[in-house]
PDB file of N, CA and C in Angstrom:
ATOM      1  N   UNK A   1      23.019  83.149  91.182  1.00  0.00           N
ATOM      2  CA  UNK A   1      22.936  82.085  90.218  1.00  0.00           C
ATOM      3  C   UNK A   1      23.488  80.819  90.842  1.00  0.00           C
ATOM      4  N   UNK A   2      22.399  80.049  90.183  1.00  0.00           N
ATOM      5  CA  UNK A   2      23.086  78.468  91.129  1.00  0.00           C
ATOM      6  C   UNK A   2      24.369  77.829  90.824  1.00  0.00           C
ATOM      7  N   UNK A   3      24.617  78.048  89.714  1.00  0.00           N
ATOM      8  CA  UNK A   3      26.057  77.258  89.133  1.00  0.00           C
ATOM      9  C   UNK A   3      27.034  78.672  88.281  1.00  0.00           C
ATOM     10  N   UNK A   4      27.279  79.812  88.918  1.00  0.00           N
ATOM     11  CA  UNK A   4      27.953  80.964  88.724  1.00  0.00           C
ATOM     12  C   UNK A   4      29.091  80.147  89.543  1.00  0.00           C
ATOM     13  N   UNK A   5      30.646  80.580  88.579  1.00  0.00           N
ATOM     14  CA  UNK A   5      31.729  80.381  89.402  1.00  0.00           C
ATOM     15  C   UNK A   5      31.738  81.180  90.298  1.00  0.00           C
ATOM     16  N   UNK A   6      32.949  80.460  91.378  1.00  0.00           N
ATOM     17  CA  UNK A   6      33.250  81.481  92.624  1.00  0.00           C
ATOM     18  C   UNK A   6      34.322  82.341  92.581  1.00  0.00           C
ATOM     19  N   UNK A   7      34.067  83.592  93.214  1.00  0.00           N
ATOM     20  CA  UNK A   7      35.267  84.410  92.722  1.00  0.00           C
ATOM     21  C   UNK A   7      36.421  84.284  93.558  1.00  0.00           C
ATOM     22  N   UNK A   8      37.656  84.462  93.261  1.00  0.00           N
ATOM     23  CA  UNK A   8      38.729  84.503  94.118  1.00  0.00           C
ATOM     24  C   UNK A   8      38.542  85.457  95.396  1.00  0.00           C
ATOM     25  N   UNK A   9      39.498  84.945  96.353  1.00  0.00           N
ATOM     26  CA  UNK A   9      40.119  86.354  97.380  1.00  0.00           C
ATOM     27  C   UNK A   9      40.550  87.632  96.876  1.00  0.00           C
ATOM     28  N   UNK A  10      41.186  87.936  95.662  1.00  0.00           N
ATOM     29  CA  UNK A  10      41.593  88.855  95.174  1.00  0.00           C
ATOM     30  C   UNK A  10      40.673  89.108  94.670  1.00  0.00           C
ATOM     31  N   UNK A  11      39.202  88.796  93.481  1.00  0.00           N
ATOM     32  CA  UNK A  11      38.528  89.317  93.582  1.00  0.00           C
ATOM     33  C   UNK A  11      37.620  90.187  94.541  1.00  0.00           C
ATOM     34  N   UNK A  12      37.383  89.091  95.454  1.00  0.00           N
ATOM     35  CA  UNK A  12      36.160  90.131  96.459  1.00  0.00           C
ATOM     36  C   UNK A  12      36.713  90.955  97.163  1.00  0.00           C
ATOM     37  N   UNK A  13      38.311  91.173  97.309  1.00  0.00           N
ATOM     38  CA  UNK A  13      38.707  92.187  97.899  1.00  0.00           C
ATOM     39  C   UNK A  13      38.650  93.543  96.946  1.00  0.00           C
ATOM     40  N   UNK A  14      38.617  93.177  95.842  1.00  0.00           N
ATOM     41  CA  UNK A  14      38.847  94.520  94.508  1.00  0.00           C
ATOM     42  C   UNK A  14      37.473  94.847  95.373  1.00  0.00           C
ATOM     43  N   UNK A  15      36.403  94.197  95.249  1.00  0.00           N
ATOM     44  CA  UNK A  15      35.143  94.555  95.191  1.00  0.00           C
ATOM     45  C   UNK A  15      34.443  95.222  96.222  1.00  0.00           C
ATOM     46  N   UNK A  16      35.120  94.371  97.118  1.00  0.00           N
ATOM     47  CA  UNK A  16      34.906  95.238  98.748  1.00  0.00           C
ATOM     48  C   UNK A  16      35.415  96.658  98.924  1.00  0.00           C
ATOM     49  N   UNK A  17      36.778  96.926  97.935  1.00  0.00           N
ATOM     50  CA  UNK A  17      37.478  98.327  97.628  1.00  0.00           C
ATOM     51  C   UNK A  17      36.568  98.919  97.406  1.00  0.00           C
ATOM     52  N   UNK A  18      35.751  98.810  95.710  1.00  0.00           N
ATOM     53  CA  UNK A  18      35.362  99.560  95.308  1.00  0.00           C
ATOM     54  C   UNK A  18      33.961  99.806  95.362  1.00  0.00           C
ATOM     55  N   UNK A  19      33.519  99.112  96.481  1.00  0.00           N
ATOM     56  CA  UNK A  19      31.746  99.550  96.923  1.00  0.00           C
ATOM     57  C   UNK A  19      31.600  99.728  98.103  1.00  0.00           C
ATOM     58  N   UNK A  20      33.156  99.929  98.863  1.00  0.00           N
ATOM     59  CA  UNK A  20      32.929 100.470 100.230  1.00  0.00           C
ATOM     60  C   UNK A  20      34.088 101.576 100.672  1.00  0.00           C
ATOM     61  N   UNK A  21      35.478 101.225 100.588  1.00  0.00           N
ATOM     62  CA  UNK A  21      36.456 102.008 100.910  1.00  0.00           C
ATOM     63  C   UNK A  21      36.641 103.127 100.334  1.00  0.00           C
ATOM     64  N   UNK A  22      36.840 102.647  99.026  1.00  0.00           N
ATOM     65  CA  UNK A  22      36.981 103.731  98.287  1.00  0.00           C
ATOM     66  C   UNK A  22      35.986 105.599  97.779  1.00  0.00           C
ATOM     67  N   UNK A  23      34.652 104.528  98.203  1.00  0.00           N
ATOM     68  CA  UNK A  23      32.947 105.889  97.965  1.00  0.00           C
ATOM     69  C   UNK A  23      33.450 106.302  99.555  1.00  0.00           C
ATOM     70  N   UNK A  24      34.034 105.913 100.691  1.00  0.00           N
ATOM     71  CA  UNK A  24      34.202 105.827 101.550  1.00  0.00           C
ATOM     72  C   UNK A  24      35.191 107.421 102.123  1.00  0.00           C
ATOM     73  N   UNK A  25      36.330 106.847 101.285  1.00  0.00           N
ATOM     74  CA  UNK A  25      37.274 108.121 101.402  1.00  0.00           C
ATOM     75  C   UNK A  25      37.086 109.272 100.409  1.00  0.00           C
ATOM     76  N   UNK A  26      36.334 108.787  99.357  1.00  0.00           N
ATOM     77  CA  UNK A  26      36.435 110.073  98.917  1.00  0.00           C
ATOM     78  C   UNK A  26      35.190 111.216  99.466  1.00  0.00           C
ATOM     79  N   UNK A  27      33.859 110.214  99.808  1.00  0.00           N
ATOM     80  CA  UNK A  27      33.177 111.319 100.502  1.00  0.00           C
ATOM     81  C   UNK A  27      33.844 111.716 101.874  1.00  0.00           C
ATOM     82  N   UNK A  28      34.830 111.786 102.878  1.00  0.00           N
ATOM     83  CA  UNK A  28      35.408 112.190 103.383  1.00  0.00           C
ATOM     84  C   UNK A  28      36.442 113.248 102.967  1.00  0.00           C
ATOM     85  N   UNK A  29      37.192 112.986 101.495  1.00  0.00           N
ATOM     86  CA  UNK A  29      37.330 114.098 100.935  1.00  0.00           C
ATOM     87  C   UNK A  29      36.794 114.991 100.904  1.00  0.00           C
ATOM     88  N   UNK A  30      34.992 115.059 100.205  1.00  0.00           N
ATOM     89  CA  UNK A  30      34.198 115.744  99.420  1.00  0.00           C
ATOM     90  C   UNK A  30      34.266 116.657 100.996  1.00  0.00           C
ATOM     91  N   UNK A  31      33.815 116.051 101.688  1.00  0.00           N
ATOM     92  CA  UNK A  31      33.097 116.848 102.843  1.00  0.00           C
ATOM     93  C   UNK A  31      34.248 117.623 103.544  1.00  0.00           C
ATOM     94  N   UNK A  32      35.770 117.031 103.700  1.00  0.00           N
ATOM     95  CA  UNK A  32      36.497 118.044 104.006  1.00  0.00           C
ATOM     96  C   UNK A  32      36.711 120.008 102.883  1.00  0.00           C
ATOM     97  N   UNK A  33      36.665 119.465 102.074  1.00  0.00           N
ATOM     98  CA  UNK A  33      36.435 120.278 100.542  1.00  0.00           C
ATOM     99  C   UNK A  33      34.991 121.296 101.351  1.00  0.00           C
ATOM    100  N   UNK A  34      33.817 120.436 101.316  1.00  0.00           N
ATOM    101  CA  UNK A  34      32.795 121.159 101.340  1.00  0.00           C
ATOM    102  C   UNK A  34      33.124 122.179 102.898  1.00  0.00           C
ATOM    103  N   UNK A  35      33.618 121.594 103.793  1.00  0.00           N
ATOM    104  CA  UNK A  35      33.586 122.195 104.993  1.00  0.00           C
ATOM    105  C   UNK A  35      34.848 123.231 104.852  1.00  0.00           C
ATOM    106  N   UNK A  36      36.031 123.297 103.666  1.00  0.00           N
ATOM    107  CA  UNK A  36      36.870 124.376 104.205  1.00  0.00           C
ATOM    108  C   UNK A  36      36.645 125.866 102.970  1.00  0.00           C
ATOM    109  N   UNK A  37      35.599 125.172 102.355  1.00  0.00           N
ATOM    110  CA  UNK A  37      34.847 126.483 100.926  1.00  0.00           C
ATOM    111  C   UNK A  37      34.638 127.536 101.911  1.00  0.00           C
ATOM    112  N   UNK A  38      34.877 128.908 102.105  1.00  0.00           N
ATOM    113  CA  UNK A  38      34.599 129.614 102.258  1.00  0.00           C
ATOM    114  C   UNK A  38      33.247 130.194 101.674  1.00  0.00           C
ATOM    115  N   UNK A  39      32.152 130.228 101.782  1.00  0.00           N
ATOM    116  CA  UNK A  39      30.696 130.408 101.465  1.00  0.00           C
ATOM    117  C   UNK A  39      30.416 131.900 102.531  1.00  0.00           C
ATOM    118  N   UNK A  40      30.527 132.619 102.287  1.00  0.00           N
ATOM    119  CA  UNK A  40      29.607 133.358 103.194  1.00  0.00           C
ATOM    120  C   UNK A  40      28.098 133.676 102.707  1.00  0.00           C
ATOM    121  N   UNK A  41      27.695 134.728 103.180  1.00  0.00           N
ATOM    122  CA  UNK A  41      26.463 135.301 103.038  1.00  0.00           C
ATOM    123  C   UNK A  41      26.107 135.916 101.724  1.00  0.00           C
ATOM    124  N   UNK A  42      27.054 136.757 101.879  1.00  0.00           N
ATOM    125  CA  UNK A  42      27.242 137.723 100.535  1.00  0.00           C
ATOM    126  C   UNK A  42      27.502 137.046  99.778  1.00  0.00           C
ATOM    127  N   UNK A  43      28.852 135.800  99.726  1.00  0.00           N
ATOM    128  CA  UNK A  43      28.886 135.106  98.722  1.00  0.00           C
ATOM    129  C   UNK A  43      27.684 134.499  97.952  1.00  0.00           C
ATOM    130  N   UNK A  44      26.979 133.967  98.929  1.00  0.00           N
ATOM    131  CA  UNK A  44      26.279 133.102  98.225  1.00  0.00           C
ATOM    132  C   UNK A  44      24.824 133.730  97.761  1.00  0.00           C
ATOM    133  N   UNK A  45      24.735 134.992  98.279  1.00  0.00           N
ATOM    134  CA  UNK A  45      23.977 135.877  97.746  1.00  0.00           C
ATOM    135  C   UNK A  45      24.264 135.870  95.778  1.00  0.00           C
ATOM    136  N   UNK A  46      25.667 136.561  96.031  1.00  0.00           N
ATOM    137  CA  UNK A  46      26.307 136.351  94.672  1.00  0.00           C
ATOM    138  C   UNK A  46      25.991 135.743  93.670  1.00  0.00           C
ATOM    139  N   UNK A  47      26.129 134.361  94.143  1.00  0.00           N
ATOM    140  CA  UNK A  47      26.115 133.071  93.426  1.00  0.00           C
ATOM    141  C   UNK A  47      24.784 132.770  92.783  1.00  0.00           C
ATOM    142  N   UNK A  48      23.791 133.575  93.643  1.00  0.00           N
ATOM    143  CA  UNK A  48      22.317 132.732  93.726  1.00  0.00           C
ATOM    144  C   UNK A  48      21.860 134.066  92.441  1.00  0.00           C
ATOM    145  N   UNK A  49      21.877 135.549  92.664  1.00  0.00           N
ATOM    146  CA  UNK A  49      22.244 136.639  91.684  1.00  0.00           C
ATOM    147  C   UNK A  49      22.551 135.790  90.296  1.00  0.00           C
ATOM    148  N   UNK A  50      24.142 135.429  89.962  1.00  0.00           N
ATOM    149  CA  UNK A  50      24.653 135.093  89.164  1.00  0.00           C
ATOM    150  C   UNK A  50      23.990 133.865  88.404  1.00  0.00           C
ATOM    151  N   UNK A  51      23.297 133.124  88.742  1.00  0.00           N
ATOM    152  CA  UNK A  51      22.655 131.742  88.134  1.00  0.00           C
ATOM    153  C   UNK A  51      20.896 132.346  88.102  1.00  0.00           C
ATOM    154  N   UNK A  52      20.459 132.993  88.823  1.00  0.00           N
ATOM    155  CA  UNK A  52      18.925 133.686  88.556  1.00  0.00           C
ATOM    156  C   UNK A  52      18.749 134.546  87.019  1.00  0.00           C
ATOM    157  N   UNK A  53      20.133 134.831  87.504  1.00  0.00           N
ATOM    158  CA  UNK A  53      19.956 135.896  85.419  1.00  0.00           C
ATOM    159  C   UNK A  53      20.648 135.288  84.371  1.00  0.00           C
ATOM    160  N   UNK A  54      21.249 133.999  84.521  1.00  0.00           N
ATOM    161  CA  UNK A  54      21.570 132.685  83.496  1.00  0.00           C
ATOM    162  C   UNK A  54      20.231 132.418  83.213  1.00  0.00           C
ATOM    163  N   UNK A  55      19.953 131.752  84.293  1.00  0.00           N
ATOM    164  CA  UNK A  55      18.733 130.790  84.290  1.00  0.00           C
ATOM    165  C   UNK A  55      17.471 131.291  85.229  1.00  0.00           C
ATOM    166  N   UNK A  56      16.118 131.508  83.957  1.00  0.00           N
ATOM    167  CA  UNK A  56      15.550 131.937  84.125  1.00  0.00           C
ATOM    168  C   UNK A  56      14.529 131.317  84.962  1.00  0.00           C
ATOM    169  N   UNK A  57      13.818 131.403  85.699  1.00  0.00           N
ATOM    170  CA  UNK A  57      12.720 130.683  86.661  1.00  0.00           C
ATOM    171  C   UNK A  57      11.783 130.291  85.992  1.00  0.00           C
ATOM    172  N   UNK A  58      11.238 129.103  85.915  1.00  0.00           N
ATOM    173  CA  UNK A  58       9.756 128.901  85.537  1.00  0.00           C
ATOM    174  C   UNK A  58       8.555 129.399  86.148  1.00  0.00           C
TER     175      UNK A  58
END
């Protein structure tokens, strides 16, 4: 917008937080999480068992 005020330093830093650092570390979380799940074979045999007779296939 042509005549939108300008935002502060403290604004665009919130903003820079929260559309880069922050999606940032937590998918580094997610993926430490995802990488120390123990999943095996059987497990996930299990899993796939357990949600097939919830939910039925189309």
């Amino acid at each position: 917008m042509a005549k939108a005020p300008t935002q502060s330093g403290e604004a665009l830093q919130g903003i820079r937080l929260a559309t880069g650092a922050a999606p940032a570390a937590l998918a580094v979380i997610a993926g430490l999480i995802i990488f120390a799940y123990p999943l095996t074979e059987r497990c996930h045999r299990g899993l796939v068992g357990e949600l097939t007779s919830v939910v039925p296939s189309r």
